[in-house]
N, C-alpha and C. Protein backbone atom coordinates (compact mmCIF):
# COMPACT_ATOMS: atom_id res chain seq x y z
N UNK A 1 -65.00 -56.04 -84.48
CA UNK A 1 -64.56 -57.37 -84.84
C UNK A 1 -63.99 -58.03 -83.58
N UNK A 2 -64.28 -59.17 -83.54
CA UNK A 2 -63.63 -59.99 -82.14
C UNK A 2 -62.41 -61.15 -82.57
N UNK A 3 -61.64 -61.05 -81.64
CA UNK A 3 -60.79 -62.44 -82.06
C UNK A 3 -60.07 -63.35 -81.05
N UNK A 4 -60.48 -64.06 -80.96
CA UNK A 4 -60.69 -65.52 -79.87
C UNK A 4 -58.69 -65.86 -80.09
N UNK A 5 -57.79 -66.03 -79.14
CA UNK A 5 -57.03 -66.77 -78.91
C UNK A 5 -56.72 -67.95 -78.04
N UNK A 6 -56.58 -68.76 -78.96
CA UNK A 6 -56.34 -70.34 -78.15
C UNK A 6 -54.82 -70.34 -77.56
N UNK A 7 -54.84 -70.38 -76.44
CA UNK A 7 -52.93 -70.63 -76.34
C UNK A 7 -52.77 -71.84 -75.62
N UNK A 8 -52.32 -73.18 -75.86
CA UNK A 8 -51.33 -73.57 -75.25
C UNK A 8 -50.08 -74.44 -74.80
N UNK A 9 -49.63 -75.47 -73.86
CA UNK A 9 -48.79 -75.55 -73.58
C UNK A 9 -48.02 -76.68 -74.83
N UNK A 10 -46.69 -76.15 -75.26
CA UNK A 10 -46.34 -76.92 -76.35
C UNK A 10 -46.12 -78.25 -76.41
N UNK A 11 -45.87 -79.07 -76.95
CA UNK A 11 -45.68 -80.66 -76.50
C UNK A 11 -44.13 -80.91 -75.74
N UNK A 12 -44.24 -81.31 -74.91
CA UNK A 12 -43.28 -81.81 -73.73
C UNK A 12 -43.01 -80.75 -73.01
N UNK A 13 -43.75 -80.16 -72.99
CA UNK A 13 -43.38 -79.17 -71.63
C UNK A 13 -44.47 -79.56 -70.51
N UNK A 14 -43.68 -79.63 -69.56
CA UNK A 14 -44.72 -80.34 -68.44
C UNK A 14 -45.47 -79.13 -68.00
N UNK A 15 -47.11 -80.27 -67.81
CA UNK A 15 -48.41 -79.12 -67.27
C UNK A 15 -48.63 -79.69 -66.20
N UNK A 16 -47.92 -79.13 -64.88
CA UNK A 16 -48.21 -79.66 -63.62
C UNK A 16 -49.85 -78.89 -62.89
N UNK A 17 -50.65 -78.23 -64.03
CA UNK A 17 -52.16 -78.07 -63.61
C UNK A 17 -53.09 -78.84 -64.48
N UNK A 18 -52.53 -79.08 -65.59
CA UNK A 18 -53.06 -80.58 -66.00
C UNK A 18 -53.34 -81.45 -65.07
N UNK A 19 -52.13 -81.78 -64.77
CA UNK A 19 -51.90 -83.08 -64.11
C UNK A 19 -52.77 -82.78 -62.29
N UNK A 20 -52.69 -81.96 -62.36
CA UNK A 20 -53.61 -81.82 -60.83
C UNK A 20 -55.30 -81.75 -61.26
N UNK A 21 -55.76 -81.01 -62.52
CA UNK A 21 -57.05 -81.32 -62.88
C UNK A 21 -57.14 -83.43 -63.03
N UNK A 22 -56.32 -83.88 -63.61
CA UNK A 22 -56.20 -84.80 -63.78
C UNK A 22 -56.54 -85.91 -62.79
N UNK A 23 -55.72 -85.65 -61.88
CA UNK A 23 -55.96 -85.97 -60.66
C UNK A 23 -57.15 -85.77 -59.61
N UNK A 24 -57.81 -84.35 -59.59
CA UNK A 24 -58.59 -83.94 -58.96
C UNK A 24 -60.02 -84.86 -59.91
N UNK A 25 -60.14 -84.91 -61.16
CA UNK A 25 -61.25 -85.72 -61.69
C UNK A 25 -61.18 -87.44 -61.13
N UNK A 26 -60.00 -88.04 -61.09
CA UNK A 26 -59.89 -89.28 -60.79
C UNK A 26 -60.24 -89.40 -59.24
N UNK A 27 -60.50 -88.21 -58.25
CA UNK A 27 -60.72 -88.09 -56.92
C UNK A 27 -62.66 -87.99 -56.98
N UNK A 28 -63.08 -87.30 -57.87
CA UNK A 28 -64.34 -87.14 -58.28
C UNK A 28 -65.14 -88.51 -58.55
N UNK A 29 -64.04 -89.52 -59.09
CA UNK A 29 -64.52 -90.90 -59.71
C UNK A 29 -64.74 -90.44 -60.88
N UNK A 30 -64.14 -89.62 -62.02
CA UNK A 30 -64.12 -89.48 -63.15
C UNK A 30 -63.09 -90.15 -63.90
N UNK A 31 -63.27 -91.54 -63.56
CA UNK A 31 -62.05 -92.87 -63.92
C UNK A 31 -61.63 -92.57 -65.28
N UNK A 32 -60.12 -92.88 -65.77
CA UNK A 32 -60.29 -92.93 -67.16
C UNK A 32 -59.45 -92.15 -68.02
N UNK A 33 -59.62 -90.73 -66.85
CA UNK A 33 -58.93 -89.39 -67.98
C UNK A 33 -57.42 -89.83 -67.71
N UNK A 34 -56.72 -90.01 -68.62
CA UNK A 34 -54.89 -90.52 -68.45
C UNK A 34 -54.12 -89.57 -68.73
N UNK A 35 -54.87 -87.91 -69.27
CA UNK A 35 -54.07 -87.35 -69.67
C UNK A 35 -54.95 -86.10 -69.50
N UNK A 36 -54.46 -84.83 -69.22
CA UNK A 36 -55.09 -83.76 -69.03
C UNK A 36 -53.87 -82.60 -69.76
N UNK A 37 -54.43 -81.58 -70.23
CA UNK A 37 -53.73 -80.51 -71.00
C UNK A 37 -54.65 -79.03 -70.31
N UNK A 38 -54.13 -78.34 -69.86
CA UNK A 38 -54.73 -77.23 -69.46
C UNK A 38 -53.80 -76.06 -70.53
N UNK A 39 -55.05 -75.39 -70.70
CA UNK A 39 -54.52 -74.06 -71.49
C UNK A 39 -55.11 -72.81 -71.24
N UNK A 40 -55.58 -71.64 -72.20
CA UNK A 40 -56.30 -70.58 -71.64
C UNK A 40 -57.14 -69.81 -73.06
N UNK A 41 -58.01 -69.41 -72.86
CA UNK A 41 -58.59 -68.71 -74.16
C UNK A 41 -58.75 -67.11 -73.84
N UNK A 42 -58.40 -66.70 -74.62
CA UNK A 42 -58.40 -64.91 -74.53
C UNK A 42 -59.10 -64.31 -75.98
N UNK A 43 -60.28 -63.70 -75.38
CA UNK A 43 -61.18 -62.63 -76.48
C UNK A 43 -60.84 -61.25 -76.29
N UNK A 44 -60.90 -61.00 -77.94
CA UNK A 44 -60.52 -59.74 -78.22
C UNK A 44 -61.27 -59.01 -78.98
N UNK A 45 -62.38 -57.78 -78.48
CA UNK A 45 -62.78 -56.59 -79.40
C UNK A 45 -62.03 -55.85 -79.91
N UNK A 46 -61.38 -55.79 -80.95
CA UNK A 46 -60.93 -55.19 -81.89
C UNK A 46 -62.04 -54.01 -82.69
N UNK A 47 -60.76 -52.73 -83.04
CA UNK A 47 -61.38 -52.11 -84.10
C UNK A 47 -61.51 -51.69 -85.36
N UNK A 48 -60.40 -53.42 -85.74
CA UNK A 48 -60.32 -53.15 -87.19
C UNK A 48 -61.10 -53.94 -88.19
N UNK A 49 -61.58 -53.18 -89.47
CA UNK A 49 -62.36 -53.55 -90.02
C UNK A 49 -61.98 -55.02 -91.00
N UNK A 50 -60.48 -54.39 -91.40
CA UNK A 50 -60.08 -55.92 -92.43
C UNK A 50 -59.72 -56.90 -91.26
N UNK A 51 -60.09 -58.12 -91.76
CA UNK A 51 -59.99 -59.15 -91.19
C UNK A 51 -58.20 -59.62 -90.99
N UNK A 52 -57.72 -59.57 -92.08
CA UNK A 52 -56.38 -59.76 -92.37
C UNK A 52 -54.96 -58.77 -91.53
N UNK A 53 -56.06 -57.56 -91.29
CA UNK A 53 -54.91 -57.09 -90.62
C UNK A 53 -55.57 -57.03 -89.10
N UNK A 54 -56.55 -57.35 -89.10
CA UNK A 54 -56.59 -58.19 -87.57
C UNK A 54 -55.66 -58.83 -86.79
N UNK A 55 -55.78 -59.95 -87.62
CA UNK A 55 -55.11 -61.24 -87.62
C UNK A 55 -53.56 -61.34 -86.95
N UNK A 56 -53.02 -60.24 -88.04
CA UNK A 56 -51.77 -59.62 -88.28
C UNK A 56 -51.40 -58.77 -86.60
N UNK A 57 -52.40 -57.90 -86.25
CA UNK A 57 -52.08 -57.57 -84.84
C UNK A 57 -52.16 -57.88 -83.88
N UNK A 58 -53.06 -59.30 -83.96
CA UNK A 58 -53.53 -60.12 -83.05
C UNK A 58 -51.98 -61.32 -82.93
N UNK A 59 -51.68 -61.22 -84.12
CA UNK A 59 -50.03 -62.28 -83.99
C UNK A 59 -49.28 -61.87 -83.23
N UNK A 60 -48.71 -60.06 -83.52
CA UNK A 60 -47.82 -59.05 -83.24
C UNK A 60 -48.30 -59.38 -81.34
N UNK A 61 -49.48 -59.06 -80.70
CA UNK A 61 -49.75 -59.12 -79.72
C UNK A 61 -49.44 -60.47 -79.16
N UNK A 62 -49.80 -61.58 -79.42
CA UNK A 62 -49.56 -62.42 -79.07
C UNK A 62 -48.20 -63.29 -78.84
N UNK A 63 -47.41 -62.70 -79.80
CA UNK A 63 -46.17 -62.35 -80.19
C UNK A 63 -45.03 -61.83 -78.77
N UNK A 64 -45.44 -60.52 -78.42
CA UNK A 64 -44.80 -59.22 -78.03
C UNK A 64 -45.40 -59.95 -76.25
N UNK A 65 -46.96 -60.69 -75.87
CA UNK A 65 -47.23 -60.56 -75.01
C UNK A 65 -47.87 -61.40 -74.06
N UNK A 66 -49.36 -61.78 -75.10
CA UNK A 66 -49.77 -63.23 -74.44
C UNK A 66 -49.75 -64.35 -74.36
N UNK A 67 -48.97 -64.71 -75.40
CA UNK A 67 -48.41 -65.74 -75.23
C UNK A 67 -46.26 -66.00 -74.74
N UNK A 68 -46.09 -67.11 -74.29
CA UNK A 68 -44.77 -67.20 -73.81
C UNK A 68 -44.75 -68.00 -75.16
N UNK A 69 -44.07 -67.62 -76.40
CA UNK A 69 -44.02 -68.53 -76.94
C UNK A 69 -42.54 -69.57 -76.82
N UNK A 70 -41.77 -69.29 -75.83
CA UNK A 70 -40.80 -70.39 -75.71
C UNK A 70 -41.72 -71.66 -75.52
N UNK A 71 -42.97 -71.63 -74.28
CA UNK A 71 -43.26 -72.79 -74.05
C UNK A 71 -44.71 -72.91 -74.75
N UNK A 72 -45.21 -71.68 -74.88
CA UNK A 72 -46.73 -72.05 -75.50
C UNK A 72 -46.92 -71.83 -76.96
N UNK A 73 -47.67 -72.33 -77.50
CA UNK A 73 -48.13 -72.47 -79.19
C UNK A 73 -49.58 -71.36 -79.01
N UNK A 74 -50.33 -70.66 -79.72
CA UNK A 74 -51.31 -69.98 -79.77
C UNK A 74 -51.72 -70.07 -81.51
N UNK A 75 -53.08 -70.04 -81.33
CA UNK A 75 -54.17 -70.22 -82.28
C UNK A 75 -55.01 -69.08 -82.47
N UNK A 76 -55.12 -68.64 -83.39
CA UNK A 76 -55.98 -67.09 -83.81
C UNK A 76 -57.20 -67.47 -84.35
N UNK A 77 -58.34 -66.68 -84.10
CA UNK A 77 -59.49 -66.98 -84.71
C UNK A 77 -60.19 -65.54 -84.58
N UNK A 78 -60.20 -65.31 -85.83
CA UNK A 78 -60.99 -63.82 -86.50
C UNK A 78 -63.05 -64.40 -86.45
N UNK A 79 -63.27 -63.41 -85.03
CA UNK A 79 -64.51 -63.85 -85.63
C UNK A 79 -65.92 -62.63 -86.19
């Protein structure tokens, strides 16, 4: 079983690599973008069969590790 985590930065916490993608597109002539959010996606082979307690260790982990959740939010996806 695999499971995709979305993590990131929570609202008002400043993303000073946003803001440099941001910048670096407006140097490209990619006029327009006013706002950039950078985050990160992390896949996971798992070897459990229920979906639910996937989920469940995939929180615990995310929890305990990949995510900072003072500043970041994370999204689980059992796939």
């Amino acid at each position: 079983m695999r499971a995709r985590v979305h993590i990131t930065l929570k609202s008002g916490v400043l993303d000073p690599q946003g803001e440099a993608i941001r910048h670096a597109l407006g140097a490209l002539g990619f006029d327009g973008v006013e706002r950039v959010r950078q985050g990160k996606v992390i896949e996971l082979e798992l070897a459990d069969a229920d979906p639910e307690a996937a989920r469940a260790r995939v929180r615990e982990m995310c929890e305990k590790l990949l995510a900072n959740t003072v500043i970041e939010n994370y999204q689980i996806e059992i796939l």
